[in-house]
C-alpha atoms as a PDB file:
ATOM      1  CA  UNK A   1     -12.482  59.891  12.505  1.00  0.00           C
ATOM      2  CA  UNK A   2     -11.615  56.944   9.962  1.00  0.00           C
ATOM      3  CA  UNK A   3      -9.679  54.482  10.521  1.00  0.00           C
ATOM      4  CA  UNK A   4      -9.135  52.389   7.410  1.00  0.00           C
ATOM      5  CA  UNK A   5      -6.286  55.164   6.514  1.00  0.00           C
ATOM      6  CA  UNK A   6      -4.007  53.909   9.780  1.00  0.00           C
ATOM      7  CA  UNK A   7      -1.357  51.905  10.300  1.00  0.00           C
ATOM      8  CA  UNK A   8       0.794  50.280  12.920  1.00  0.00           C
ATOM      9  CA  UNK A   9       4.466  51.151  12.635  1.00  0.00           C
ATOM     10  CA  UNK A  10       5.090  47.827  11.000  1.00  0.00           C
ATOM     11  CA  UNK A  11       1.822  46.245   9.622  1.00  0.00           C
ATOM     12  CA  UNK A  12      -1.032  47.057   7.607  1.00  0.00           C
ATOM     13  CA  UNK A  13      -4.192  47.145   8.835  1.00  0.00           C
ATOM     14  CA  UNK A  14      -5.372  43.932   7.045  1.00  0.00           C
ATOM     15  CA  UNK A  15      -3.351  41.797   8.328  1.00  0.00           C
ATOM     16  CA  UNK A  16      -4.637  39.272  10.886  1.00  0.00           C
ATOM     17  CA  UNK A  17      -1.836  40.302  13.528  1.00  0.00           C
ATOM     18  CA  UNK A  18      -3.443  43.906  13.965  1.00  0.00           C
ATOM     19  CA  UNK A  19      -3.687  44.791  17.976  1.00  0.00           C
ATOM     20  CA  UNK A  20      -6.895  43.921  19.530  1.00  0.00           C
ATOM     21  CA  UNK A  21      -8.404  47.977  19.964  1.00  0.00           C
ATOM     22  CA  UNK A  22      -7.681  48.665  16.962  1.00  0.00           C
ATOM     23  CA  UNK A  23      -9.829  45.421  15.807  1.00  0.00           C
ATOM     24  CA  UNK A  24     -12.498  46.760  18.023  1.00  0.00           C
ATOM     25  CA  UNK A  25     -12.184  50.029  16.348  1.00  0.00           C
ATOM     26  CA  UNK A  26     -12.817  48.906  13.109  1.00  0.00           C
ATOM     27  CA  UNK A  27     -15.342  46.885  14.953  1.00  0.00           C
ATOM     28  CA  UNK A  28     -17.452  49.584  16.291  1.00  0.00           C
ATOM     29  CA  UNK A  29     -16.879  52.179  13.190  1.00  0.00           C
ATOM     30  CA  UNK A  30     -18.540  49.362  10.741  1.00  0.00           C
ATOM     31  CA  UNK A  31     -20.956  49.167  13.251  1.00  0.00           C
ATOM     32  CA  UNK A  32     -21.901  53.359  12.834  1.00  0.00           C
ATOM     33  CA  UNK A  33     -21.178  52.619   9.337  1.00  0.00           C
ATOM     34  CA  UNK A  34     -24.259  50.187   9.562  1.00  0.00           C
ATOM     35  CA  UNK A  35     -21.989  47.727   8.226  1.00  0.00           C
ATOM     36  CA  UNK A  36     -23.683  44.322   9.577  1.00  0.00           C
ATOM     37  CA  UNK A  37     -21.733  41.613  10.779  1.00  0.00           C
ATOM     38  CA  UNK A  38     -23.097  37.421  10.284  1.00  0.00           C
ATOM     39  CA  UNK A  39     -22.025  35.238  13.345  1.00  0.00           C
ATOM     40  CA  UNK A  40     -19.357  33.058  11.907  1.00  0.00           C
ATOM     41  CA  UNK A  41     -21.906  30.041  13.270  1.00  0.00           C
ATOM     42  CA  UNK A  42     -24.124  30.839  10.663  1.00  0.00           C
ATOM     43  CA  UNK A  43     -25.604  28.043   8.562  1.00  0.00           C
ATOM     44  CA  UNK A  44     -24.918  28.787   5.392  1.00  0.00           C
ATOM     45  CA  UNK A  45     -26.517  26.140   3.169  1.00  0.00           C
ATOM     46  CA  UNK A  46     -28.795  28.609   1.847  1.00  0.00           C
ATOM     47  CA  UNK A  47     -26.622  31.559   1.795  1.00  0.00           C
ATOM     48  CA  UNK A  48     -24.985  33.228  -1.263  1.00  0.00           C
ATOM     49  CA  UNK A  49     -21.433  33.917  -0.044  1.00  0.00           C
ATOM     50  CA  UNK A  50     -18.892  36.112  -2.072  1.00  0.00           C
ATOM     51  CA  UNK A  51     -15.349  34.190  -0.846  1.00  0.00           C
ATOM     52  CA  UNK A  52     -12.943  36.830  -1.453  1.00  0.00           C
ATOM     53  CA  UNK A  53      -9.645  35.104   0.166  1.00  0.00           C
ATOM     54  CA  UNK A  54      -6.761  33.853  -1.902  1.00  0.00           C
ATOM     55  CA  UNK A  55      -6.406  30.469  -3.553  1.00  0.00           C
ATOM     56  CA  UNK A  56      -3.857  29.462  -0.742  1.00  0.00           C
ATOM     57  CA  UNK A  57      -5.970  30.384   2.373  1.00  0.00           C
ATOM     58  CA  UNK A  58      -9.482  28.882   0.062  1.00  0.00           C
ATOM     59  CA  UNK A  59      -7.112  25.518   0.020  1.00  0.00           C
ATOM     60  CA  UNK A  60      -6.007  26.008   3.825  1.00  0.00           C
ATOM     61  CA  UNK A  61      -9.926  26.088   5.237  1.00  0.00           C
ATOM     62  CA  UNK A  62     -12.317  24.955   2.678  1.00  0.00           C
ATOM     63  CA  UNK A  63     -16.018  26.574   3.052  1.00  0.00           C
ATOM     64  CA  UNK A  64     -19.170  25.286   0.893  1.00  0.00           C
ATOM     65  CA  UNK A  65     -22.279  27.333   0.765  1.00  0.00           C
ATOM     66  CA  UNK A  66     -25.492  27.272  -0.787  1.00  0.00           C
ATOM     67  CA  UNK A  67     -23.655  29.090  -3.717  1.00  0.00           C
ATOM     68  CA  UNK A  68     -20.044  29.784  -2.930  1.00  0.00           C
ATOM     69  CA  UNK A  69     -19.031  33.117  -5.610  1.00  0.00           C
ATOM     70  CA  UNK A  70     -14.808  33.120  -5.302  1.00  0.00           C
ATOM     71  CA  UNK A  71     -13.266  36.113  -6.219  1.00  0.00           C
ATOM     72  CA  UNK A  72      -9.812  37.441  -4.408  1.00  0.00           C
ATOM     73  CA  UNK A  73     -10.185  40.883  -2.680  1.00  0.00           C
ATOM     74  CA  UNK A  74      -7.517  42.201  -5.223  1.00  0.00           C
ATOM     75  CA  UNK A  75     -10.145  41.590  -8.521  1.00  0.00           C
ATOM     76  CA  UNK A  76     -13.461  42.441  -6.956  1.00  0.00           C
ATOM     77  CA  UNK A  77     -13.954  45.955  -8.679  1.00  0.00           C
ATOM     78  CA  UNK A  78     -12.986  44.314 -12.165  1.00  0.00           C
ATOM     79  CA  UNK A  79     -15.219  41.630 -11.139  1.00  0.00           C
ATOM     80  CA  UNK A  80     -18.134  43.825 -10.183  1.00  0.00           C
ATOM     81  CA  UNK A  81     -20.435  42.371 -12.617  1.00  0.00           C
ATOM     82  CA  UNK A  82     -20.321  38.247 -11.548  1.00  0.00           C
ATOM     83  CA  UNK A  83     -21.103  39.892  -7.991  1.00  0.00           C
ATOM     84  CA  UNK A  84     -25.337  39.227  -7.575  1.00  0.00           C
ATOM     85  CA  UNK A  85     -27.415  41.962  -5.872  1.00  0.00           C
ATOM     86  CA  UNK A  86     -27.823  40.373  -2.672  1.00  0.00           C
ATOM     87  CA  UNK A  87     -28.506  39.252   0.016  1.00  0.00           C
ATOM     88  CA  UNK A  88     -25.196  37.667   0.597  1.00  0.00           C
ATOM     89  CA  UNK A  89     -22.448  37.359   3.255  1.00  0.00           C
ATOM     90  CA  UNK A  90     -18.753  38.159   2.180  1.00  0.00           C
ATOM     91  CA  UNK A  91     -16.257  36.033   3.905  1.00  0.00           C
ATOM     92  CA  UNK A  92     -12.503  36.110   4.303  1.00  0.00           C
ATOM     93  CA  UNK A  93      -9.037  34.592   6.213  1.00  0.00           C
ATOM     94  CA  UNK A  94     -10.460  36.793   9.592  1.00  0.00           C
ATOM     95  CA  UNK A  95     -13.293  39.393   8.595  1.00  0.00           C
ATOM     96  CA  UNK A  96     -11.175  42.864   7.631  1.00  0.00           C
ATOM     97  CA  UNK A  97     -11.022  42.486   4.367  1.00  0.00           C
ATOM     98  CA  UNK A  98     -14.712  40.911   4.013  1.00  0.00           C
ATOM     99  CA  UNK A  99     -15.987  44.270   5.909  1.00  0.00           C
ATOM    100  CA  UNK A 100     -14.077  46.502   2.913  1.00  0.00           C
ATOM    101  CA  UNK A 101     -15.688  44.918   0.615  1.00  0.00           C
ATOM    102  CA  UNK A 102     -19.474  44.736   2.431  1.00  0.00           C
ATOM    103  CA  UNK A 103     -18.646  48.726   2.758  1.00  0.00           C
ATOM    104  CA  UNK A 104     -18.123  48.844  -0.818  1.00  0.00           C
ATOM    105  CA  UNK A 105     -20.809  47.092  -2.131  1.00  0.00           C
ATOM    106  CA  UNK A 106     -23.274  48.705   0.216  1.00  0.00           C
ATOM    107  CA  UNK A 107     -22.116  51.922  -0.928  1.00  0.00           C
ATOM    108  CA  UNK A 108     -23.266  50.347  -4.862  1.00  0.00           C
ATOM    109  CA  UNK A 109     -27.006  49.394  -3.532  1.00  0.00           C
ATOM    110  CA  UNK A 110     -25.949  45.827  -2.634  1.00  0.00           C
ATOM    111  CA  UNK A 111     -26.783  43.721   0.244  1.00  0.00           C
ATOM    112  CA  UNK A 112     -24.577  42.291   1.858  1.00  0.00           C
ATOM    113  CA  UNK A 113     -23.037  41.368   5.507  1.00  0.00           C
ATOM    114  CA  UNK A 114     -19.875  40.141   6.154  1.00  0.00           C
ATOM    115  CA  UNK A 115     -18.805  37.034   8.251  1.00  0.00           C
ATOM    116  CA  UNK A 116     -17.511  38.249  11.456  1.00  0.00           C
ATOM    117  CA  UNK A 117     -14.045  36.920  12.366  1.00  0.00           C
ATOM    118  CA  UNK A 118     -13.600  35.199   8.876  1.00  0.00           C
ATOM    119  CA  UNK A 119     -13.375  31.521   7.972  1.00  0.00           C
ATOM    120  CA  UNK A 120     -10.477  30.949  10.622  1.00  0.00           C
ATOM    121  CA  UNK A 121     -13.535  31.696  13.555  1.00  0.00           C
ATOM    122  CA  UNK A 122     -15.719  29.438  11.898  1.00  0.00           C
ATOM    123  CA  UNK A 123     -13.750  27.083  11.378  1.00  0.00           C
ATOM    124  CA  UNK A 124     -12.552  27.329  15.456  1.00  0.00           C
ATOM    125  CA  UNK A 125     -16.011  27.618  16.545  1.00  0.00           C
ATOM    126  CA  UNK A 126     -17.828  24.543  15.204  1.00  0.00           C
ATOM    127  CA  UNK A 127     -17.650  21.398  16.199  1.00  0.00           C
ATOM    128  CA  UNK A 128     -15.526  18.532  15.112  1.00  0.00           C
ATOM    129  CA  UNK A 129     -18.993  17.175  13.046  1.00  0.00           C
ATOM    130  CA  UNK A 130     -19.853  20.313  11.894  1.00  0.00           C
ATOM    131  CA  UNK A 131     -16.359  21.102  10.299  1.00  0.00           C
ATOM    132  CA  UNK A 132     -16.501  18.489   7.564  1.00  0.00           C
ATOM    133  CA  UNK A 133     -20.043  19.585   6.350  1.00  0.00           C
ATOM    134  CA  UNK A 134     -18.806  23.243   6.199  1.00  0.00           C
END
């Protein structure tokens, strides 16, 4: 059974607001997708990371990374070709959209993992110190 097809009576799946099964679901079916998740505590001075938020939520929480690759979710197929091979972690607003496109780039022979619970988890997660160098 997929779920990527389903939909709450009155939001999308993508949105951050989605009911907390249904965020395990898509949870555990990446997971038997072998869809691999990075801990959103992950140092990523070293990483490649495709940012694939909008300008507005890239302005809201700032992230840096060894080389930060911004393209929105919306342009990533036309985009295809600025995308490197891999290894690198995809990141968005909360980790939904980020798992798409790990799934879809997988499926192309790249390597990538996405950054589980998105920026806004990071961003919670670290410390006070730790915010302003990431």
């Amino acid at each position: 059974m997929s779920l990527r097809g389903s939909n709450t009576p009155t939001r999308r799946p993508t949105l951050p607001a989605i009911e907390p099964l249904a965020v395990l679901a898509f949870a555990a079916e990446n997971q038997t997708e072998g869809i691999d998740m990075m801990s959103p505590l992950t140092d990523l001075e070293t990483t490649t990371v495709l940012d694939v938020r909008v300008p507005e939520e890239r302005e809201e929480r700032p992230l840096t990374a060894g080389e930060l690759i911004e393209i929105e979710v919306s342009e990533v197929r036309d985009r295809a070709g600025e995308i490197p091979e891999g290894p690198l972690v995809v990141a968005c607003a909360h980790g939904t959209r980020s798992a798409e496109v790990v799934r879809w780039l997988t499926q192309r022979g790249i390597r990538a993992r996405y950054l589980g619970g998105g920026v806004s988890w990071r961003v919670r997660a670290l410390s006070p110190d730790d915010r302003v160098r990431n």
